[in-house]
Protein backbone atom coordinates (compact mmCIF):
# COMPACT_ATOMS: atom_id res chain seq x y z
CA UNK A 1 -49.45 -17.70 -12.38
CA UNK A 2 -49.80 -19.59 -15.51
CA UNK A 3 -49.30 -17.99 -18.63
CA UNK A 4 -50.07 -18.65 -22.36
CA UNK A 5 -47.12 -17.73 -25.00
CA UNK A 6 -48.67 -14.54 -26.46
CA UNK A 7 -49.08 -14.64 -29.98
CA UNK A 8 -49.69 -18.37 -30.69
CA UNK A 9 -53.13 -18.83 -28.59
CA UNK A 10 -54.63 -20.66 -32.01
CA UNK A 11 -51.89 -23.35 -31.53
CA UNK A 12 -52.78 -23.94 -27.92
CA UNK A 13 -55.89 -24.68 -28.34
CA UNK A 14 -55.49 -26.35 -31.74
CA UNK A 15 -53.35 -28.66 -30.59
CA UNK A 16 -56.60 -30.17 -28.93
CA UNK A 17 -57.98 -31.40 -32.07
CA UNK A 18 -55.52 -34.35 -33.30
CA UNK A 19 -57.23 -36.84 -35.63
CA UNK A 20 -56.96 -40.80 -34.40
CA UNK A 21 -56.31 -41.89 -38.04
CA UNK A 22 -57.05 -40.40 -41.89
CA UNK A 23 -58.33 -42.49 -44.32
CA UNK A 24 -57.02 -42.07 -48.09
CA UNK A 25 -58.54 -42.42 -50.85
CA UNK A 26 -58.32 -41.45 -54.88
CA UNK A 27 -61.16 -41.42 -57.32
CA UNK A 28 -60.16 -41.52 -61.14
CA UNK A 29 -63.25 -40.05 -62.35
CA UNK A 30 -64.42 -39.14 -66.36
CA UNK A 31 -66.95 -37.03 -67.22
CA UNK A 32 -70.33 -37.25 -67.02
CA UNK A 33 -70.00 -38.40 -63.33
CA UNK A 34 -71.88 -37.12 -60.25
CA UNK A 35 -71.30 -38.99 -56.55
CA UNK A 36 -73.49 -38.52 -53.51
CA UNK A 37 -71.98 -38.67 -49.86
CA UNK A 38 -74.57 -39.60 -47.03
CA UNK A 39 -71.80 -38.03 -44.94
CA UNK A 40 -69.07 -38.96 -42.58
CA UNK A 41 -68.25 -38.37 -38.98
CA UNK A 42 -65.46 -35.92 -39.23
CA UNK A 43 -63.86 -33.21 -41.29
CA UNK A 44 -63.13 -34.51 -44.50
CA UNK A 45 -61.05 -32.73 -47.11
CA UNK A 46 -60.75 -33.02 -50.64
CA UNK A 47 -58.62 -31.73 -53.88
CA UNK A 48 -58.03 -32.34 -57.58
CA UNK A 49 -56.72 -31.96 -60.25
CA UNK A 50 -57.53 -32.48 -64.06
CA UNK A 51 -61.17 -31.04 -64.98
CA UNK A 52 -62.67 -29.16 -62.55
CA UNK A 53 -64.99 -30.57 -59.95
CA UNK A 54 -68.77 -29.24 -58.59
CA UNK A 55 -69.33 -29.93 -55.02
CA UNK A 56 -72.99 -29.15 -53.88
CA UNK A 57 -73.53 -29.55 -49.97
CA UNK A 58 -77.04 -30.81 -49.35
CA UNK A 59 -79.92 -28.18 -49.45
CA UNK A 60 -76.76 -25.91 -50.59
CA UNK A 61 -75.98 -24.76 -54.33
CA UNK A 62 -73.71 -25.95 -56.14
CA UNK A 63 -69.95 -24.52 -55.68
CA UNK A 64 -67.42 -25.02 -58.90
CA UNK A 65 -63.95 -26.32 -57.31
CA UNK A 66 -60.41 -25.52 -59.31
CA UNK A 67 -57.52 -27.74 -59.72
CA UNK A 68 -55.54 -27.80 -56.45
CA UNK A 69 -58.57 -25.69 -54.34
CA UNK A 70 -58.97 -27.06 -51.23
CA UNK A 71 -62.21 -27.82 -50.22
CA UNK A 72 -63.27 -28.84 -46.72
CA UNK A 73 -66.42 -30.54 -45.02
CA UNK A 74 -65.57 -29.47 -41.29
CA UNK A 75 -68.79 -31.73 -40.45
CA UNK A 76 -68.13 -34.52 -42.99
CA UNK A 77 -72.04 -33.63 -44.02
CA UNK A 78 -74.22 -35.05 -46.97
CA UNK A 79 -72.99 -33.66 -50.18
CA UNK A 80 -72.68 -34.31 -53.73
CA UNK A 81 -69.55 -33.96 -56.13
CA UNK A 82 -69.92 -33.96 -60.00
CA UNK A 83 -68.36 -33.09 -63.03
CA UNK A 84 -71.48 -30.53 -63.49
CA UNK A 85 -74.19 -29.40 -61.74
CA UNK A 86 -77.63 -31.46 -61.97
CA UNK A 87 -76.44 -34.51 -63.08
CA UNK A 88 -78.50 -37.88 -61.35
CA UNK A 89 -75.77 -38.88 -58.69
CA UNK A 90 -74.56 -42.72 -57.27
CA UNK A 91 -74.03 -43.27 -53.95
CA UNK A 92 -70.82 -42.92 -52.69
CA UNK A 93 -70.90 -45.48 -50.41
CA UNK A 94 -71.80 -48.66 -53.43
CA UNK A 95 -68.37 -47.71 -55.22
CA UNK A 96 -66.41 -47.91 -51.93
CA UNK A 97 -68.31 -51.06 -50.76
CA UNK A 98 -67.23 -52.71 -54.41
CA UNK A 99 -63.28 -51.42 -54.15
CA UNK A 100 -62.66 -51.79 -50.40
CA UNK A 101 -60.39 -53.97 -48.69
CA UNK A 102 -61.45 -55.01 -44.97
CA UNK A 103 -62.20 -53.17 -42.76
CA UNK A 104 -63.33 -49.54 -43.66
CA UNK A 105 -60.28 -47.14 -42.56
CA UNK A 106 -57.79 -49.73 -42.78
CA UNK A 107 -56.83 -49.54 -46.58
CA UNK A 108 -56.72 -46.39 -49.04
CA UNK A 109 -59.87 -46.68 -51.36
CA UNK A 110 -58.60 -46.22 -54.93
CA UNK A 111 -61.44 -46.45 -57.91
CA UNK A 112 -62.75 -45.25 -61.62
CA UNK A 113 -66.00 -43.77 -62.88
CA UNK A 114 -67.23 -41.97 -65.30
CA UNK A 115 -68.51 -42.08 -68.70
CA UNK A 116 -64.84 -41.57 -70.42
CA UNK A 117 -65.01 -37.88 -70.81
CA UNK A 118 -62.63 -35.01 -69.50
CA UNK A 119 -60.90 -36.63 -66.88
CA UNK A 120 -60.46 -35.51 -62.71
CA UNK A 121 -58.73 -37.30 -59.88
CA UNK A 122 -60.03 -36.49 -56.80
CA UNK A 123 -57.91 -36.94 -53.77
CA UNK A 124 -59.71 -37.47 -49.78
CA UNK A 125 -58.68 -37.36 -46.55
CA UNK A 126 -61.54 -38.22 -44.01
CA UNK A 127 -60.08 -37.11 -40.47
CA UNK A 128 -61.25 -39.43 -37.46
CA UNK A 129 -61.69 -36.86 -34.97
CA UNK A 130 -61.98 -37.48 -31.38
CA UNK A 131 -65.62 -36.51 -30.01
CA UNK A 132 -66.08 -33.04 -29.26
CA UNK A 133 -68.29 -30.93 -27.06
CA UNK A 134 -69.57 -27.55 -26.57
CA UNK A 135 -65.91 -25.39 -27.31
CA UNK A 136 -65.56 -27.39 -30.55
CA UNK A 137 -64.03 -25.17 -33.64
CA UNK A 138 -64.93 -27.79 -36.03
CA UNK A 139 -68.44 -27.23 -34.76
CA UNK A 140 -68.22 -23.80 -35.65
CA UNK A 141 -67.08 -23.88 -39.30
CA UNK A 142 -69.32 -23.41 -42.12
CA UNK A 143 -70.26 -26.75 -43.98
CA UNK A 144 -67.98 -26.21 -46.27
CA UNK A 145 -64.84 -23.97 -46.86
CA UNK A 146 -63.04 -23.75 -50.46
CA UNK A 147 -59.37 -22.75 -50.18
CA UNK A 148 -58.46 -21.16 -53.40
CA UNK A 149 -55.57 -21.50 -55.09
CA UNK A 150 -55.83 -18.20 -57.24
CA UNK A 151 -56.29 -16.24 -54.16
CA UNK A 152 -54.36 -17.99 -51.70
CA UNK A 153 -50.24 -18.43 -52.10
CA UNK A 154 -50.10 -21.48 -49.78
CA UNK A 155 -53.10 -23.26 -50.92
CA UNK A 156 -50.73 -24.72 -54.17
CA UNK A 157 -48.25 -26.40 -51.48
CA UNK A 158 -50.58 -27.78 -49.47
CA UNK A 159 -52.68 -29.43 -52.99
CA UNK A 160 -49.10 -30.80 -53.55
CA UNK A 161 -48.22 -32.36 -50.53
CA UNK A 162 -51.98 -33.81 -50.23
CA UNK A 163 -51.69 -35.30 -53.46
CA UNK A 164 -48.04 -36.94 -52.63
CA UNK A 165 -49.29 -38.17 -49.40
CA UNK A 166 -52.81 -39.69 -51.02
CA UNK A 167 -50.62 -41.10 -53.97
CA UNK A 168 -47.45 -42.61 -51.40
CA UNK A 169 -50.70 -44.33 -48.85
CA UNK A 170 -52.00 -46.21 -51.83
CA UNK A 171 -48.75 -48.48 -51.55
CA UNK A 172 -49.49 -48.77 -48.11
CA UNK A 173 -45.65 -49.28 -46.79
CA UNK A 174 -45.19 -49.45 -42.87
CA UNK A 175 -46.06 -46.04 -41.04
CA UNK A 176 -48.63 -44.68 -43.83
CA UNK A 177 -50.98 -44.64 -41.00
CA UNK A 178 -49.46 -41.97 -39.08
CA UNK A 179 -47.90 -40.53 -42.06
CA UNK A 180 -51.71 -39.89 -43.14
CA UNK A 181 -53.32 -38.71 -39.62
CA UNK A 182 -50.23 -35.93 -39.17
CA UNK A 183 -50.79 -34.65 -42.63
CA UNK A 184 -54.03 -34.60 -42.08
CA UNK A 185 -53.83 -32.33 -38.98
CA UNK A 186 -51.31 -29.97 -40.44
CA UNK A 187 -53.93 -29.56 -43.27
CA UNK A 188 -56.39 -29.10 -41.30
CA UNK A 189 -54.45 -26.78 -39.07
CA UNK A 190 -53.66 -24.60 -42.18
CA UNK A 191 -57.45 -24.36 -43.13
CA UNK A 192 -58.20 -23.53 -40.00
CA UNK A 193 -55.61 -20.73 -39.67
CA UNK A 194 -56.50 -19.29 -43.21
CA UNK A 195 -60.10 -19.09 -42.32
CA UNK A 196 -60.15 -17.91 -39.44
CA UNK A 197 -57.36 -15.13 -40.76
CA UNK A 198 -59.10 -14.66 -44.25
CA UNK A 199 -61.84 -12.13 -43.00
CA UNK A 200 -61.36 -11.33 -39.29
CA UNK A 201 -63.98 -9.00 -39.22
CA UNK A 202 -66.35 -10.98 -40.99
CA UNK A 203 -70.21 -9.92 -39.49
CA UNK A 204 -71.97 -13.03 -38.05
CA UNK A 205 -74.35 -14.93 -40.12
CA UNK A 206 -78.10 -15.11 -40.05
CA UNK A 207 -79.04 -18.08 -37.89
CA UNK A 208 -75.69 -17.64 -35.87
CA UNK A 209 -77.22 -16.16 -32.73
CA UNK A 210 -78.88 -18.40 -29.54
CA UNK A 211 -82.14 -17.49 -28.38
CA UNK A 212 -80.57 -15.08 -25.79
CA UNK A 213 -79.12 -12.68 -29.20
CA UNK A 214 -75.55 -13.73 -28.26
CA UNK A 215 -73.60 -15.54 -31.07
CA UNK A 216 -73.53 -19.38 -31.01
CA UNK A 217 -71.18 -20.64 -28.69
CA UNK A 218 -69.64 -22.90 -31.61
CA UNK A 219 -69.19 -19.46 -33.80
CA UNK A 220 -67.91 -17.84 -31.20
CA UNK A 221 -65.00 -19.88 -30.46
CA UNK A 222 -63.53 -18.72 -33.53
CA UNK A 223 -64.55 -15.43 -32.89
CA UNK A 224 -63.13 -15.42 -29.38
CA UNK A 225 -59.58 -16.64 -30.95
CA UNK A 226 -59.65 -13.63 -33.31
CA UNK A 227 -59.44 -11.98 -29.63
CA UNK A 228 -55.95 -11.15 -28.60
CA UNK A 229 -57.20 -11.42 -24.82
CA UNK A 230 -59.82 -13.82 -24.94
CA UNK A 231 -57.87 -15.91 -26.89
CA UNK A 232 -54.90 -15.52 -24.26
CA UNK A 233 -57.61 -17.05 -21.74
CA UNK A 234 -59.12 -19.89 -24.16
CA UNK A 235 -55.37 -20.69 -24.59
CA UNK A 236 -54.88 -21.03 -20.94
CA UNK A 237 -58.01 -23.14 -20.49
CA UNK A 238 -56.82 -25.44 -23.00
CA UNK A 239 -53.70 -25.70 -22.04
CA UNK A 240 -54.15 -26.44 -18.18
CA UNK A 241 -57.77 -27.77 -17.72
CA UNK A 242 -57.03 -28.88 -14.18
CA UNK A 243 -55.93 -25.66 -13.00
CA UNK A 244 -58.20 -24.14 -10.59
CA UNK A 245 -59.44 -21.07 -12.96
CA UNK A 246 -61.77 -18.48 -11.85
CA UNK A 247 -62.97 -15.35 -13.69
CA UNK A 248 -60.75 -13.42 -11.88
CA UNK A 249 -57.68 -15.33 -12.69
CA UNK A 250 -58.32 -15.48 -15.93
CA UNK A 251 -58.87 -11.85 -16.57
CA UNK A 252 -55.66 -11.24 -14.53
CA UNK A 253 -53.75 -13.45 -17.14
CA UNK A 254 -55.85 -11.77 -20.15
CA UNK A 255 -54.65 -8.05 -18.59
CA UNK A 256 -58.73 -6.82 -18.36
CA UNK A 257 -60.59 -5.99 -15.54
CA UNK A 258 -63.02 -9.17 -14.41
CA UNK A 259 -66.13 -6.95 -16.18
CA UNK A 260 -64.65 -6.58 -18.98
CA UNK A 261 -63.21 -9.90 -19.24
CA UNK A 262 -66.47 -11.46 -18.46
CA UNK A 263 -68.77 -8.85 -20.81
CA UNK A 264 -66.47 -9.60 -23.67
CA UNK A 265 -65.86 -13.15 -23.34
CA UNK A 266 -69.73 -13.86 -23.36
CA UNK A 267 -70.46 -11.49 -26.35
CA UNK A 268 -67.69 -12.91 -28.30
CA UNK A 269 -68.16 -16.68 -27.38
CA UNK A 270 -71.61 -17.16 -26.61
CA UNK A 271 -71.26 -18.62 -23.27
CA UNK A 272 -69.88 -17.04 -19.47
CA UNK A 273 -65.78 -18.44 -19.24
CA UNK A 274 -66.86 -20.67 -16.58
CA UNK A 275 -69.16 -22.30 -18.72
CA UNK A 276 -67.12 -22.96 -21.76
CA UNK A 277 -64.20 -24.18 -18.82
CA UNK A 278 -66.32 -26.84 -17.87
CA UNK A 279 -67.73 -27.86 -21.36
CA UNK A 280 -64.16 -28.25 -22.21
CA UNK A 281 -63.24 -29.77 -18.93
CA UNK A 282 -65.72 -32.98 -19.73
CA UNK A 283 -64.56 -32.74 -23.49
CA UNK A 284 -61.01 -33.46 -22.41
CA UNK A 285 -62.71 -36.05 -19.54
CA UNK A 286 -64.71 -38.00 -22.44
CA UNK A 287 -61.38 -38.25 -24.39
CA UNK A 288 -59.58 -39.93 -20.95
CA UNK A 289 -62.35 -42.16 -20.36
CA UNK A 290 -61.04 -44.06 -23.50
CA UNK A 291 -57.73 -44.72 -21.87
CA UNK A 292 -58.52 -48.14 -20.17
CA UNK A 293 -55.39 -47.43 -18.19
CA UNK A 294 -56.89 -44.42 -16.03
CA UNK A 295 -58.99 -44.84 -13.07
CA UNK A 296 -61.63 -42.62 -12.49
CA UNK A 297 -60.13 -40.81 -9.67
CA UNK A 298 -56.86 -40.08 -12.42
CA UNK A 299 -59.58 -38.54 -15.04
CA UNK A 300 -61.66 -36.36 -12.63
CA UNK A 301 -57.93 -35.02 -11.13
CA UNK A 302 -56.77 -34.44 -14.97
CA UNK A 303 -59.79 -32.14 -15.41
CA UNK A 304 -59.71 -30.38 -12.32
CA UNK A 305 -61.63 -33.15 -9.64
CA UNK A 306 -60.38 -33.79 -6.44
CA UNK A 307 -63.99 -35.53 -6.11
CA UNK A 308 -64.85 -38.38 -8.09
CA UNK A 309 -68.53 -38.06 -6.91
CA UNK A 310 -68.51 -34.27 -8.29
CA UNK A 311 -66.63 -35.07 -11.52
CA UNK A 312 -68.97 -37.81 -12.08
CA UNK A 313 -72.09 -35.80 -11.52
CA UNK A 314 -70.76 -33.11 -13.55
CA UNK A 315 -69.90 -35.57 -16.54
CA UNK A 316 -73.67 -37.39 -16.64
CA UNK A 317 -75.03 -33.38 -16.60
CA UNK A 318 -72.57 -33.20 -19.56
CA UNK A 319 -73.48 -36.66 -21.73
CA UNK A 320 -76.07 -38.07 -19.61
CA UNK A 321 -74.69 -40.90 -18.77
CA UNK A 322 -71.79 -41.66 -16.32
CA UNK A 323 -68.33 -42.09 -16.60
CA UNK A 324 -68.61 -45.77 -16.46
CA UNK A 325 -71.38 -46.26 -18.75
CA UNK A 326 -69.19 -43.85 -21.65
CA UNK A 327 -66.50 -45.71 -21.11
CA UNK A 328 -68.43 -48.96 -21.99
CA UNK A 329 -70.75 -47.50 -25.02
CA UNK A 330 -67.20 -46.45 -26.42
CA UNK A 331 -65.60 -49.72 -25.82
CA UNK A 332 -68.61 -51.55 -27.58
CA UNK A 333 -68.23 -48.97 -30.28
């Protein structure tokens, strides 16, 4: 019998979510200055210091940001920053276009704006996160989550080491790549943790129920984590797709009896355990089907397949489209 290293679940199934690269980037900015994001694909994280920063998610009101707050986009959604609220914004995206260097992702973006007045520098990290299905914590964050540094010890080390990292890409030496994407994750990792930690018993939001009155099944991954149990069997589903998991087993290894195991995973998480299994099954699967190297027969096996007819029909229920034809939309991508 498997079994997951109590106390640690969250870095089981954290360690899912790695980031293929980071992109840098520094903004001297001077007041009056306001800059509207379209949005990226991706968590993207952001910190300052200098004058304080507004940062106003679309149809969202505006939140005031403190030197060395973290503040995350866990969607990468449409948003606007500014030195106060209201102020007529420029597009992101015409500023980068004017101070990039090839390709965008491949250099740090470093630029000014402003009218001259009280002066911020606001440091980025945009994570490039593998896609992600149904089990997805990103998916189940709020659009945006402010770390603060007044109320948080750990925030002011993390502001630091963002700001050394952001500042050390810029020369771009060899290895700032990977230098970027780890720090990345082990920020992200430690916004994660503090969220999820910050108000455990949190009620659920309006709007965070499915039609059926149980909780999202996004929400309730982070939910089920705050779980000692379920998170015990989440951990165990991350950790060893391919194993051939029933409800059974998996209330064995969670120490509840398969009702209770079954009731509480579904109120918790939204979804029945053999449900979220599979979504996660194909979400690992997608991931593989990137690896040019694997056959098909090698995927379906990693995720639990001794069929490749019945992994593949299992996958197009998943994406709608088959293994082969993923594998070639992500190649053209």
């Amino acid at each position: 019998m498997h079994t997951a290293r109590d106390g640690d679940a969250l870095s089981h199934v954290l360690a899912t979510y790695r980031s293929e690269r980071a992109v840098t980037a520094r903004f001297s900015l001077s007041a009056p200055w306001a800059l509207h994001s379209s949005g990226v694909d991706g968590p993207l994280i952001r910190m300052c210091t200098g004058a304080p920063y507004w940062i106003a998610v679309d149809g969202g009101e505006p939140v005031q940001v403190a030197p060395h707050d973290i503040a995350m986009l866990a969607q990468g959604g449409a948003h606007t920053v500014s030195s106060a609220p209201g102020l007529a914004p420029v597009p992101f995206r015409s500023l980068i276009e004017a101070h990039s260097v090839g390709r965008h992702g491949d250099h740090p973006i470093v630029f000014s704006h402003g009218g001259g007045g009280a002066a911020t520098t606001l440091f980025s990290l945009h994570l490039w996160m593998p896609a992600q299905g149904l089990g997805s914590i990103i998916a189940s964050l709020p659009p945006l989550i402010v770390l603060r540094r007044a109320q948080i010890p750990t925030t002011a080390s993390l502001a630091q080491a963002m700001e050394s990292l952001v500042n050390e890409t810029t020369a771009q030496r060899p290895g700032w790549q990977l230098s970027a994407a780890r720090m990345a994750d082990l920020l992200l990792v430690h916004i994660l943790c503090e969220h999820l930690y910050a108000q455990p018993q949190a009620p659920l939001q309006p709007g965070a129920h499915g039609q059926d009155g149980m909780p999202s099944p996004a929400l309730g991954q982070l939910r089920g984590l705050d779980d000692e149990a379920i998170a015990r069997a989440m951990a165990l589903m991350h950790e060893w797709p391919a194993h051939p998991w029933s409800v059974a087993t998996l209330a064995q290894a969670s120490y509840l009896s398969r009702t209770v195991f079954s009731e509480r995973f579904r109120a918790l998480v939204g979804v029945t355990p053999m449900h979220y299994l599979g979504s996660y099954r194909m979400t690992v699967a997608a991931e593989k089907l990137k690896n040019r190297q694997l056959s098909l027969h090698q995927v379906a096996e990693a995720v639990g397949y001794a069929s490749e007819k019945a992994f593949s029909r299992a996958f197009q229920r998943w994406t709608g489209l088959t293994p082969s034809a993923y594998a070639r939309r992500d190649a053209a991508g």
